[in-house]
N, C-alpha and C. Protein backbone atom coordinates (compact mmCIF):
# COMPACT_ATOMS: atom_id res chain seq x y z
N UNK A 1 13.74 -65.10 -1.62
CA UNK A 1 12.75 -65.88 -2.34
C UNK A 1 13.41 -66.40 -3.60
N UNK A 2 13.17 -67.84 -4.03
CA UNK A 2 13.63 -68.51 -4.70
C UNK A 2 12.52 -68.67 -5.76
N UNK A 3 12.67 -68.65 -6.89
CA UNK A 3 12.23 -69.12 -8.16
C UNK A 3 12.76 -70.06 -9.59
N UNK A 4 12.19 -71.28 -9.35
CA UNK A 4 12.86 -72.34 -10.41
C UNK A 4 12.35 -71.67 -12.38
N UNK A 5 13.02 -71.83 -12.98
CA UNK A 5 12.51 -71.68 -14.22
C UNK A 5 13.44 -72.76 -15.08
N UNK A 6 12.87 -73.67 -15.26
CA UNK A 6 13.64 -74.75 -16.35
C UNK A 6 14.39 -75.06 -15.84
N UNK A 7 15.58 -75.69 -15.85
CA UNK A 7 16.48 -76.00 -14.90
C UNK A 7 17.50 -74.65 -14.28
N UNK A 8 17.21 -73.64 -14.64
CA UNK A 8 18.14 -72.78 -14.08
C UNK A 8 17.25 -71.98 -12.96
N UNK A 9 18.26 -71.44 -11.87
CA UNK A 9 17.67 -71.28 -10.34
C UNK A 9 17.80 -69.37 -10.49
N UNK A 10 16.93 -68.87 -10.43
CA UNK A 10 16.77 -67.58 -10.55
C UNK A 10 16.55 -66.87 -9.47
N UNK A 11 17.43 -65.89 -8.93
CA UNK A 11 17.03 -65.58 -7.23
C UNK A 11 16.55 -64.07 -7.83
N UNK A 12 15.50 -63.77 -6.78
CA UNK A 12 15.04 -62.64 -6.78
C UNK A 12 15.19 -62.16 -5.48
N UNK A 13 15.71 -60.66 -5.60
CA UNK A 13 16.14 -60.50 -4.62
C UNK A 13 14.71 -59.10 -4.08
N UNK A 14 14.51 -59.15 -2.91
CA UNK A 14 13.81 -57.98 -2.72
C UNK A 14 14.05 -57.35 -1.66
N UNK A 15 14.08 -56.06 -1.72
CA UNK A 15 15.08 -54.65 -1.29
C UNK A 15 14.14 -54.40 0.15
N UNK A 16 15.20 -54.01 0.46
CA UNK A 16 14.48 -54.32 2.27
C UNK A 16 14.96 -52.58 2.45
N UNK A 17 13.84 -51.80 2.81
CA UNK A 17 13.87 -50.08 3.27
C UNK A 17 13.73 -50.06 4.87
N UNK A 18 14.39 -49.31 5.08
CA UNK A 18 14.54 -48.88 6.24
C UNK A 18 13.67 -47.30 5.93
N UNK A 19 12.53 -47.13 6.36
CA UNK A 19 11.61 -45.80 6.69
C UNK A 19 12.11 -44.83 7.79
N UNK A 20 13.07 -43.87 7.66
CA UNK A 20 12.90 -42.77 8.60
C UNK A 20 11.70 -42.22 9.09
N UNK A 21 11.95 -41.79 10.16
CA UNK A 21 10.83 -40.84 10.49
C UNK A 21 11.21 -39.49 9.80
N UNK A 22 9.50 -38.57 9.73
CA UNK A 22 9.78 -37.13 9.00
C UNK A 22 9.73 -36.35 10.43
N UNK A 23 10.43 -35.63 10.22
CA UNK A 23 10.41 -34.31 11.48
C UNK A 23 10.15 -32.98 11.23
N UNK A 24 9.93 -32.34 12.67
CA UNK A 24 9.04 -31.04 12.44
C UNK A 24 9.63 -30.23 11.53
N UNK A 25 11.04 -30.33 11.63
CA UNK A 25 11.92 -29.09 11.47
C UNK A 25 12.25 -29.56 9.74
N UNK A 26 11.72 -30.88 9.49
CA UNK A 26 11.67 -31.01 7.77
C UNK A 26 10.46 -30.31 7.33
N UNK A 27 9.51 -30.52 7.70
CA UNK A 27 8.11 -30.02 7.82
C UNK A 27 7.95 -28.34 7.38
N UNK A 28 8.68 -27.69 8.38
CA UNK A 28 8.86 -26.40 8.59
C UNK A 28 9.56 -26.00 7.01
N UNK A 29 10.64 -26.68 7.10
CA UNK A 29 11.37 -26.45 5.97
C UNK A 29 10.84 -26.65 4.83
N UNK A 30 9.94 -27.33 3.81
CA UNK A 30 9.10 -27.41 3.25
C UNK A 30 8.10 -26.80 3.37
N UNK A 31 7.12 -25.94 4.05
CA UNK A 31 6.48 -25.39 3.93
C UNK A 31 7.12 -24.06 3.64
N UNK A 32 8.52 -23.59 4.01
CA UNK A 32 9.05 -22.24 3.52
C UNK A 32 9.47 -22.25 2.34
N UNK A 33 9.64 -23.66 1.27
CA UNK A 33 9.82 -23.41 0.13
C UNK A 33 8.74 -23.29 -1.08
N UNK A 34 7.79 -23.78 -0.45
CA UNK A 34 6.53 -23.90 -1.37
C UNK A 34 6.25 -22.40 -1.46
N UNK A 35 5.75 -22.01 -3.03
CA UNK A 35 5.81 -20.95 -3.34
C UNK A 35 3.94 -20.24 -3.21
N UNK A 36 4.09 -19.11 -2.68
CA UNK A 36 2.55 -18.86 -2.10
C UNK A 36 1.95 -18.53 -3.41
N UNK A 37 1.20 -17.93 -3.55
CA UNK A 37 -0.53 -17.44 -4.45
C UNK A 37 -0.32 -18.37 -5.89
N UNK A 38 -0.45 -20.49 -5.19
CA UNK A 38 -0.50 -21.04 -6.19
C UNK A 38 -1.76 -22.13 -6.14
N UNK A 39 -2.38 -22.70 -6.69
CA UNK A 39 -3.95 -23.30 -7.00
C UNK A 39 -3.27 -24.31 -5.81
N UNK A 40 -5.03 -24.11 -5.24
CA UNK A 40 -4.78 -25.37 -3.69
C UNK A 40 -4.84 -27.00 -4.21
N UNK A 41 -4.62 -27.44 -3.25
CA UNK A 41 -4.37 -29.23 -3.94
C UNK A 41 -5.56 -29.62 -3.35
N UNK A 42 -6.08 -31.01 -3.11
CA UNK A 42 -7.27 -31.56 -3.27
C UNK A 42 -7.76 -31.04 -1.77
N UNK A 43 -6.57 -30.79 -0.87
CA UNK A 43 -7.64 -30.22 0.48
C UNK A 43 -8.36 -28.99 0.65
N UNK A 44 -7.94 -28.09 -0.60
CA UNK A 44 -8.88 -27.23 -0.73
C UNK A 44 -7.75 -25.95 0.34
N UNK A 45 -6.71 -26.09 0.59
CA UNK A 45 -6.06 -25.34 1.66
C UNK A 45 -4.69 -24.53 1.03
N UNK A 46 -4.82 -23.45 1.31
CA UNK A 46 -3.70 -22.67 0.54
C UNK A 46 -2.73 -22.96 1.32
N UNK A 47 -1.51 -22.76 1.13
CA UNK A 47 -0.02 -22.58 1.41
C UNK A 47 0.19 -21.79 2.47
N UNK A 48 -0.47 -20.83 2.25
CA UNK A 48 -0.54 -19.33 3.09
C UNK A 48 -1.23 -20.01 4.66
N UNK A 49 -2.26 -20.92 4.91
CA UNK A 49 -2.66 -21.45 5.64
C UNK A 49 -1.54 -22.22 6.25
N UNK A 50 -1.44 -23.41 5.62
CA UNK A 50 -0.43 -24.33 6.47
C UNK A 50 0.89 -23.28 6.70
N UNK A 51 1.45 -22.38 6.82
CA UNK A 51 2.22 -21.80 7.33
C UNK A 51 1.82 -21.04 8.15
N UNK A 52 0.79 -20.64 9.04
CA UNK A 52 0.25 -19.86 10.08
C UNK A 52 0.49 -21.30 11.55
N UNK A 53 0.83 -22.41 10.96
CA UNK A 53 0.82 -23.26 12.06
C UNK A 53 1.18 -23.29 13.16
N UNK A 54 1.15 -23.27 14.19
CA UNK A 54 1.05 -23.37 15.80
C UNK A 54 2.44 -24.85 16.04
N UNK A 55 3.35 -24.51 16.68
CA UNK A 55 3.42 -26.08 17.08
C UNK A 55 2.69 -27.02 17.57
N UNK A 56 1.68 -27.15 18.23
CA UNK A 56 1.09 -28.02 18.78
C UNK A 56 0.42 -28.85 17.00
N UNK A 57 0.40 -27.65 15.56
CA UNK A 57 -0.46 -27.99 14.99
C UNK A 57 0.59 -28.49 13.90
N UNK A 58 1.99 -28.07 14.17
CA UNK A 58 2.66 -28.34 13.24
C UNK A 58 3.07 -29.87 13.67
N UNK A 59 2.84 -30.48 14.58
CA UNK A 59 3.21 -31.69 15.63
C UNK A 59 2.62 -32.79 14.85
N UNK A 60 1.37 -32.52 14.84
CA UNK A 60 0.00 -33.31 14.29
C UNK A 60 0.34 -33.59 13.20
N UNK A 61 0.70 -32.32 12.24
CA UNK A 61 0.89 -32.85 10.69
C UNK A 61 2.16 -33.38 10.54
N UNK A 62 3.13 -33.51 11.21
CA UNK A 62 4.17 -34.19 11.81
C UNK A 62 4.33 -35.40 11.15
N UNK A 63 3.13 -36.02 12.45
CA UNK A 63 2.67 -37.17 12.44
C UNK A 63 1.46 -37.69 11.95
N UNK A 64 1.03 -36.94 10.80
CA UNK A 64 -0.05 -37.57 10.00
C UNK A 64 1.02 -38.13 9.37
N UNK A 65 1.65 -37.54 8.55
CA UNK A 65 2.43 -37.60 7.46
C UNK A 65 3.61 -39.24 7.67
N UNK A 66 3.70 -39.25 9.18
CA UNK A 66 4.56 -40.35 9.29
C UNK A 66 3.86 -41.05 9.56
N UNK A 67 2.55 -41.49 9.52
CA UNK A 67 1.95 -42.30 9.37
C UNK A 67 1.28 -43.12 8.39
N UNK A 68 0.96 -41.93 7.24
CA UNK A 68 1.07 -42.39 5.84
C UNK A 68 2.16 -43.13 5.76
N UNK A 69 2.94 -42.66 5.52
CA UNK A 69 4.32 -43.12 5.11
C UNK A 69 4.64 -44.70 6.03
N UNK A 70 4.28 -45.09 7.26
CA UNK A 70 4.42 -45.55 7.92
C UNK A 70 3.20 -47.04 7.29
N UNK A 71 1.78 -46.38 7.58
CA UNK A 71 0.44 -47.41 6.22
C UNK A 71 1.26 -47.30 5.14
N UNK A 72 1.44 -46.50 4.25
CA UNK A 72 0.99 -46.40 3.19
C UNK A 72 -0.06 -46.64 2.36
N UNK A 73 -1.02 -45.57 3.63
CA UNK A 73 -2.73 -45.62 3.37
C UNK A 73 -2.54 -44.35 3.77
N UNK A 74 -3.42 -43.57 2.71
CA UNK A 74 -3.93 -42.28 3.17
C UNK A 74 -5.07 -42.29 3.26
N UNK A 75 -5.83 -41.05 4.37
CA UNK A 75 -7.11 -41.24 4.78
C UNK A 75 -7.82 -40.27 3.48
N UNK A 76 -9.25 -40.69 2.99
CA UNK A 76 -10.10 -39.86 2.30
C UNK A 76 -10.47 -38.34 2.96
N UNK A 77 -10.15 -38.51 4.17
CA UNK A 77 -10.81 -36.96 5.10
C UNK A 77 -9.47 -36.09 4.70
């Protein structure tokens, strides 16, 4: 994208991201560093919880998460 200002030609350049996907085994790994008996965040869900996860459940949050990231819309629920 090009932008004139007075006679001089001003390029703006804008940065093009390439989005990885997040994976389980990042997932996993982050939940073993978060430190337990600390105040829950807005879901109301301790630490101690999201680490009881199931794969089938650790899958899901997987792919919530790469989907945010993916919108960059998070849901109110």
């Amino acid at each position: 994208m090009n932008e004139v200002r007075g006679s001089k030609l001003k390029r703006i350049i804008i940065g093009v991201y390439f989005l990885r996907r997040i994976s389980e085994s990042e997932i996993k790994e982050a939940l073993k560093r978060m430190k337990s008996r600390k105040a829950v965040g807005p879901d109301g869900i301790a630490i101690e919880v999201w680490r009881c996860l199931r794969e089938v459940d650790l899958r899901w949050l997987t792919n919530i998460f790469n989907k945010i990231c993916l919108t960059k819309k998070m849901s109110n629920e």
